[in-house]
C-alpha atoms as a PDB file:
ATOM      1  CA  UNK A   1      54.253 159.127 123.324  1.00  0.00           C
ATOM      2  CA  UNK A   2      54.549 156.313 125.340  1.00  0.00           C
ATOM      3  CA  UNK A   3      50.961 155.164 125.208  1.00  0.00           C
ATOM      4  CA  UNK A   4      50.687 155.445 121.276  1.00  0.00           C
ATOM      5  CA  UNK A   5      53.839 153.279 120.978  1.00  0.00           C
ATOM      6  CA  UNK A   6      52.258 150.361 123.595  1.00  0.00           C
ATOM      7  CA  UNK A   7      48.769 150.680 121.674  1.00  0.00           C
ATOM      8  CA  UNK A   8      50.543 149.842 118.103  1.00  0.00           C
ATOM      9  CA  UNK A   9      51.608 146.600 119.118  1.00  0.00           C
ATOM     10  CA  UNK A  10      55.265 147.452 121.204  1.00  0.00           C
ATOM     11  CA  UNK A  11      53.900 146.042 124.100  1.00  0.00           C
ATOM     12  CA  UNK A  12      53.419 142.416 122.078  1.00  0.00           C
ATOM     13  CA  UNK A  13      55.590 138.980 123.559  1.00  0.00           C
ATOM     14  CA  UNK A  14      58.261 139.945 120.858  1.00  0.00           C
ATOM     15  CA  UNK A  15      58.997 143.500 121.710  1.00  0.00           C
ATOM     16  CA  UNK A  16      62.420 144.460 124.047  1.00  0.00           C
ATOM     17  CA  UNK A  17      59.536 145.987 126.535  1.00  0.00           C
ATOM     18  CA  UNK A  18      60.298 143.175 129.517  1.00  0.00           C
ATOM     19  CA  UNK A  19      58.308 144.693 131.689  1.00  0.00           C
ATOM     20  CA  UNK A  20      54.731 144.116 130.037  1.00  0.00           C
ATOM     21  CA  UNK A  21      56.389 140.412 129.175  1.00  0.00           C
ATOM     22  CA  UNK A  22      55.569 139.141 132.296  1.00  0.00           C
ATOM     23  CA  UNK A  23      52.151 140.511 132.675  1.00  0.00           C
ATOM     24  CA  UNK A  24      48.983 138.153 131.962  1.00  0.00           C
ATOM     25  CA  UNK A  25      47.031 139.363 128.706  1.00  0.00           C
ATOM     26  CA  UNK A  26      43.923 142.027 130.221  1.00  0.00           C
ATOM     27  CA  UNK A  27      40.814 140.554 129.047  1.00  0.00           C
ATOM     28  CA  UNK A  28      38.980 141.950 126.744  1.00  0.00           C
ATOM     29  CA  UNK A  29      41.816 143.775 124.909  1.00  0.00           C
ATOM     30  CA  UNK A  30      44.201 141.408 124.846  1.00  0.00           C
ATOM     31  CA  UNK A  31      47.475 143.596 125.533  1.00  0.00           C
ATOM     32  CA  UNK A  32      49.927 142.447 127.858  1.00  0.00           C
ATOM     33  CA  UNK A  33      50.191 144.951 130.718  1.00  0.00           C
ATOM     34  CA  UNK A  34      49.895 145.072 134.593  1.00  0.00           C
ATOM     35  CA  UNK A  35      46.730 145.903 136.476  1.00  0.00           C
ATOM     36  CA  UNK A  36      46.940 149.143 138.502  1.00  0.00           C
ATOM     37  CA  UNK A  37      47.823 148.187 141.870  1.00  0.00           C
ATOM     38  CA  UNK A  38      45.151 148.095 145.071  1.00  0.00           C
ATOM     39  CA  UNK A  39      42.737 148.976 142.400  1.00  0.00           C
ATOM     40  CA  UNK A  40      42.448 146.138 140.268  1.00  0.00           C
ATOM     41  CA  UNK A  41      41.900 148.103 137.596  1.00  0.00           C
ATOM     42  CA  UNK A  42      43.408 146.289 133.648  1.00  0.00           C
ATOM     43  CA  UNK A  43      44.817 149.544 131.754  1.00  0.00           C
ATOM     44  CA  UNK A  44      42.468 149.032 129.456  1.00  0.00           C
ATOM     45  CA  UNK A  45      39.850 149.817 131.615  1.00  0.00           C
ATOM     46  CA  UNK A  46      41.412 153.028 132.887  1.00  0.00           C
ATOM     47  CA  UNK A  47      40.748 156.423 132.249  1.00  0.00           C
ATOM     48  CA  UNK A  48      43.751 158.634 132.134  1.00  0.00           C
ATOM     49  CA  UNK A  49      44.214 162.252 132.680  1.00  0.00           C
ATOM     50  CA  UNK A  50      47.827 163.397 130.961  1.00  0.00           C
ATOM     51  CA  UNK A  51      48.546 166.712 132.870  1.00  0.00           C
ATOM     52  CA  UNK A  52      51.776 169.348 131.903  1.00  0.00           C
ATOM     53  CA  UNK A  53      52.655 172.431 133.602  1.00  0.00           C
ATOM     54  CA  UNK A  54      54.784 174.987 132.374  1.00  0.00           C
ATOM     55  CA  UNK A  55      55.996 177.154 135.612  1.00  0.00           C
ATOM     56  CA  UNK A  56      58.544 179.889 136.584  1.00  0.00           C
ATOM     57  CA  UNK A  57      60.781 177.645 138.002  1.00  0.00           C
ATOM     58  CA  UNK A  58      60.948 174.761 139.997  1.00  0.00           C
ATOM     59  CA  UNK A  59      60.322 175.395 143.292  1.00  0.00           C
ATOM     60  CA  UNK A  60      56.839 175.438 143.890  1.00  0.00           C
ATOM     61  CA  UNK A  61      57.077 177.373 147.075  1.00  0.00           C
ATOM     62  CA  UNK A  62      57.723 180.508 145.388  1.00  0.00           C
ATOM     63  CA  UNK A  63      57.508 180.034 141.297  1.00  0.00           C
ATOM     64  CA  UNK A  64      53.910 179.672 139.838  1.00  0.00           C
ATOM     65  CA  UNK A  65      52.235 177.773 136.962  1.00  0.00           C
ATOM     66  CA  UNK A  66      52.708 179.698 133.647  1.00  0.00           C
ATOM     67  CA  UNK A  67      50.449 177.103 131.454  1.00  0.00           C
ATOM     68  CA  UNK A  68      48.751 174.066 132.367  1.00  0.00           C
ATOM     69  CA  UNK A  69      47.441 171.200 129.969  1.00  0.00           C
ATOM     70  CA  UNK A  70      45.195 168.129 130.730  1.00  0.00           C
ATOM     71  CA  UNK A  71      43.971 165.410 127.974  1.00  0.00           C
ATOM     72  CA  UNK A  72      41.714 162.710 129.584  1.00  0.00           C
ATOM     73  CA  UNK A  73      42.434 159.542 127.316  1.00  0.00           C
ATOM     74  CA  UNK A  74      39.314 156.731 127.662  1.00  0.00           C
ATOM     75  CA  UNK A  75      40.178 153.538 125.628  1.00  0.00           C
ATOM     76  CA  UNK A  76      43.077 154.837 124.089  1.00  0.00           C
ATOM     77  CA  UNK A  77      41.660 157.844 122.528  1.00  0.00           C
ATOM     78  CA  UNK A  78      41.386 161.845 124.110  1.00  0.00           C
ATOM     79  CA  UNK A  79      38.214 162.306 125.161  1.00  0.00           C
ATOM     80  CA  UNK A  80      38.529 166.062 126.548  1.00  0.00           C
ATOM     81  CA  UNK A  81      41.308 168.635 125.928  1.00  0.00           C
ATOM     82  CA  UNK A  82      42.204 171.810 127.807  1.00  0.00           C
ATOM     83  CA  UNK A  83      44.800 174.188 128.157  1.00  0.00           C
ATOM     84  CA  UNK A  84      45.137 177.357 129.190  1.00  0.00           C
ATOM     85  CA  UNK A  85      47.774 179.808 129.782  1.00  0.00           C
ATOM     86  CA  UNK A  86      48.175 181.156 133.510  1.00  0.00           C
ATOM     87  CA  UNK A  87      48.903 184.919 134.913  1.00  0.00           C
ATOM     88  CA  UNK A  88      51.608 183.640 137.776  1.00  0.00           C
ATOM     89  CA  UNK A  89      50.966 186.794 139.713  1.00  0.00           C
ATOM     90  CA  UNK A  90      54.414 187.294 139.467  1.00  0.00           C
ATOM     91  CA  UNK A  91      57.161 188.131 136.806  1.00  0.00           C
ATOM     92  CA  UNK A  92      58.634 185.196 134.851  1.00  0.00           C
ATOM     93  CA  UNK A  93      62.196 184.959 135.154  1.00  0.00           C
ATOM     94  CA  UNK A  94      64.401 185.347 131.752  1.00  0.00           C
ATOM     95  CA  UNK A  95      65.558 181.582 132.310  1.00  0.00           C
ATOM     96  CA  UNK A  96      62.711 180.489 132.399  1.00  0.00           C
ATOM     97  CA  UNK A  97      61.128 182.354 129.036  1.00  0.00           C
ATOM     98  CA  UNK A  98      63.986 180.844 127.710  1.00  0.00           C
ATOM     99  CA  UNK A  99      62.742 177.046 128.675  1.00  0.00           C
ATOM    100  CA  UNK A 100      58.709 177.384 127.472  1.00  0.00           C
ATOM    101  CA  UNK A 101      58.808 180.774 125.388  1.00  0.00           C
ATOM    102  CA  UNK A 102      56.158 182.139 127.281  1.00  0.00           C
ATOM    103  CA  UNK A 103      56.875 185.977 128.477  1.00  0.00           C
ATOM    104  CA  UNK A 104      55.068 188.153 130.972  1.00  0.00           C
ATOM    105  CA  UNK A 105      52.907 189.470 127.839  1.00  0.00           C
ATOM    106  CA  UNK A 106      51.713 186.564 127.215  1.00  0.00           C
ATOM    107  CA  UNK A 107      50.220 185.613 130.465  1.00  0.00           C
ATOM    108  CA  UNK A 108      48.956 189.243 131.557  1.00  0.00           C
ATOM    109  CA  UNK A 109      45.638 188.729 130.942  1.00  0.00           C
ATOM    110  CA  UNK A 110      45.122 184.840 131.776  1.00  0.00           C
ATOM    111  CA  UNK A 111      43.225 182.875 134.306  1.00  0.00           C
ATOM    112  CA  UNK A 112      44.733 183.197 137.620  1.00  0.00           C
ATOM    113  CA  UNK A 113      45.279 179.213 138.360  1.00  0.00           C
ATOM    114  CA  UNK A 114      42.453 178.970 141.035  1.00  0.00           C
ATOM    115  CA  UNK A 115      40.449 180.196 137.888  1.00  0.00           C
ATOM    116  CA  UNK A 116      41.100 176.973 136.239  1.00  0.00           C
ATOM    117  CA  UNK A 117      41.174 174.244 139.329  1.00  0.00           C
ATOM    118  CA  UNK A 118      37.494 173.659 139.477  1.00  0.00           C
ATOM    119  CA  UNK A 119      38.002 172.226 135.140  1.00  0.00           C
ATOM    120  CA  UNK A 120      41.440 170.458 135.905  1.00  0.00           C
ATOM    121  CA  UNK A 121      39.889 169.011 139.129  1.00  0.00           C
ATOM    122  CA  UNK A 122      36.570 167.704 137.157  1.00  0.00           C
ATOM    123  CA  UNK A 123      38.525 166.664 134.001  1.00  0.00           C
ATOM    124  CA  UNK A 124      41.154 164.468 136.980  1.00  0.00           C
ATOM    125  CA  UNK A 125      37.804 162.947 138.807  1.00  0.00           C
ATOM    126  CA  UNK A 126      37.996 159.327 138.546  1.00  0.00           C
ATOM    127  CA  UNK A 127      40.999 159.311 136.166  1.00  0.00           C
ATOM    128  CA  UNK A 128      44.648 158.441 137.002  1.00  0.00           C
ATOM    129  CA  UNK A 129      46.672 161.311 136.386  1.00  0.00           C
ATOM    130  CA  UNK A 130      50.022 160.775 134.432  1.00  0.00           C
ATOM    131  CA  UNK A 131      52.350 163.464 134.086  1.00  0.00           C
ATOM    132  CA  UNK A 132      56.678 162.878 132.804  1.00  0.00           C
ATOM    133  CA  UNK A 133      58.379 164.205 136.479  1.00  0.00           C
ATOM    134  CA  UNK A 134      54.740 164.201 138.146  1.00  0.00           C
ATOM    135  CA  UNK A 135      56.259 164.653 141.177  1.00  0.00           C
ATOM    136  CA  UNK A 136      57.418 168.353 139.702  1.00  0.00           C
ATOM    137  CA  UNK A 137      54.032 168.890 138.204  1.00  0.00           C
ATOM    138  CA  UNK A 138      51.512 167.565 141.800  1.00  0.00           C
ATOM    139  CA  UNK A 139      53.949 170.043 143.494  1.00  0.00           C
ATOM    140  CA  UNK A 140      52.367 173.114 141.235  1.00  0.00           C
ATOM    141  CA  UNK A 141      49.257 171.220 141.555  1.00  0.00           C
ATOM    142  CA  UNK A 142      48.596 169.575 145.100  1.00  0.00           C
ATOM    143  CA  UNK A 143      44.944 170.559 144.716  1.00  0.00           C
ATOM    144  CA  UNK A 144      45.279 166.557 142.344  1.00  0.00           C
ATOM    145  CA  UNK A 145      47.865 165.130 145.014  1.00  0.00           C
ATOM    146  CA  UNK A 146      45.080 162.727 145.832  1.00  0.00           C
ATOM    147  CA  UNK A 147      44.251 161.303 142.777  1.00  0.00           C
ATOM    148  CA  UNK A 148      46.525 158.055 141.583  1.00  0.00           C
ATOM    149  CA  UNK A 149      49.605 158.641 139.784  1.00  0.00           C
ATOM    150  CA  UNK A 150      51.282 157.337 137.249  1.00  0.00           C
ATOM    151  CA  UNK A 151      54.930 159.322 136.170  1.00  0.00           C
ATOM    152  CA  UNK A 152      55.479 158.775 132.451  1.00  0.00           C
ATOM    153  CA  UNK A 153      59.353 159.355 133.448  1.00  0.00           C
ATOM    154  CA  UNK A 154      59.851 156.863 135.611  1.00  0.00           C
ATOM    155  CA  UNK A 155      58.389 154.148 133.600  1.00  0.00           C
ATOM    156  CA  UNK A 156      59.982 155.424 130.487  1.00  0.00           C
ATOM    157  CA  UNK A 157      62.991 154.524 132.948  1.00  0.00           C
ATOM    158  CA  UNK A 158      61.910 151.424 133.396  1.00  0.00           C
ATOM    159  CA  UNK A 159      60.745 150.391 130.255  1.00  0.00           C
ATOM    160  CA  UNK A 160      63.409 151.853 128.015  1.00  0.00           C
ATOM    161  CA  UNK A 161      66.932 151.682 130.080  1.00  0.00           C
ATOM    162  CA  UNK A 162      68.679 152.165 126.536  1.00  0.00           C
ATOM    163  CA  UNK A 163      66.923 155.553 125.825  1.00  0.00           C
ATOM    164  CA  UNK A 164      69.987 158.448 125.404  1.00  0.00           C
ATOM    165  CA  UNK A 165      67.583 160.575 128.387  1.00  0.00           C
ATOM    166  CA  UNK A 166      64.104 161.034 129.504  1.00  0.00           C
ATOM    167  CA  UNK A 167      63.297 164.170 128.469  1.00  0.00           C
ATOM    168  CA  UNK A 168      60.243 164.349 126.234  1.00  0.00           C
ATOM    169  CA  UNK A 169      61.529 165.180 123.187  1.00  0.00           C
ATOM    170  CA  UNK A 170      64.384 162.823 123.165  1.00  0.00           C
ATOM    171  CA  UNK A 171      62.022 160.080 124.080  1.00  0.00           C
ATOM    172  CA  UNK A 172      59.886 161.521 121.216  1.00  0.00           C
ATOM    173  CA  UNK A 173      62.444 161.090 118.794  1.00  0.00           C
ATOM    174  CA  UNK A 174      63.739 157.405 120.029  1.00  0.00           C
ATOM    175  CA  UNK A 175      60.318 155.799 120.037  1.00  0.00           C
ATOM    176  CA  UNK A 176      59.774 156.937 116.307  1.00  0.00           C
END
C-alpha cells in the first residue's frame, strides 16, 4: 500500500510525491514527511492502527459490520493482526455478498461486534487509526471516533492526482 511504497524510498527529493517535498527530513529516520499536526508527533515515531470493515451496506444507521480487520504497524512493520468475521444480527443483502463474498452462512456463528470492541479498542489505544474512506469505516465504528485519523483515500488523493481512481485495488495495481 501506500506506506510500503513511501518506506522504499518514493517519498525521496526525486520522487513526483510533492507533498512530502516540502517537508523537513524527521530525525532519526531521515524520510521526508510532515509531523502529525497538534501532536508533534514525526511519522516515524507513530504507531498506526490500519482498520477495514466489510458491512451490509453503507448506511450505518441500519446496515452492520460483516468483518472487521485491524494491523497496528510500529516502525514500519505489523506488530499485531486481527480479524474476525461479524454475525450483523441481520441478513446481508444479495448486493452486498456480491461486493465482499461473505453470505449469511458465513457469519452465523461469529462474534457479535460488541464481542470484538474491547480487542479493536486496545489494539487503537495510543495509535492513529488509518482506514481508505475512514469516514465510512468510524461510522460502523464510532466506539474509535476519538482516536486521530488519518484516511488513506484522501491522501492517496492528494499524493497521487494522476491515479485512474482510489479504490484499493486500482491504487494497488498503479503503485506496483
Amino acid at each position: 500500500g501506500y506506506g510500503e511504497y513511501a518506506q522504499s524510498g518514493g517519498a525521496d527529493e526525486s520522487a513526483p510525491l510533492s507533498l512530502f517535498q516540502s517537508f523537513p527530513r524527521c530525525q532519526p529516520c531521515g524520510t521526508a514527511g510532515p509531523y502529525l499536526g497538534d501532536m508533534a508527533l514525526p511519522l516515524c515515531d507513530a504507531t498506526f492502527a490500519v482498520i477495514d470493515v466489510e458491512t451490509t451496506g453503507f448506511d450505518p444507521s441500519v446496515d452492520r459490520v460483516v468483518e472487521v480487520a485491524c494491523a497496528v504497524v510500529r516502525d514500519g512493520k505489523e506488530t499485531d493482526a486481527y480479524s474476525s468475521l461479524i454475525n450483523p444480527g441481520r441478513s446481508i443483502p444479495a448486493a452486498a455478498s456480491a461486493v465482499h463474498h461473505l453470505t449469511n452462512r458465513h457469519v452465523q456463528n461469529a462474534p457479535l461486534l460488541g464481542d470484538v470492541r474491547p480487542k479493536l479498542a486496545a489494539m487503537c489505544a495510543g495509535a492513529i487509526v488509518v482506514a481508505h474512506n475512514a469516514r465510512f469505516d468510524l461510522g460502523f465504528l464510532p466506539f474509535l471516533a476519538d482516536r486521530p485519523v488519518v484516511c488513506s483515500m484522501r491522501l492517496a488523493m492528494r499524493v497521487l492526482p494522476d491515479a485512474p481512481n482510489y479504490k484499493n485495488q486500482v491504487l494497488r495495481y498503479y503503485l506496483d
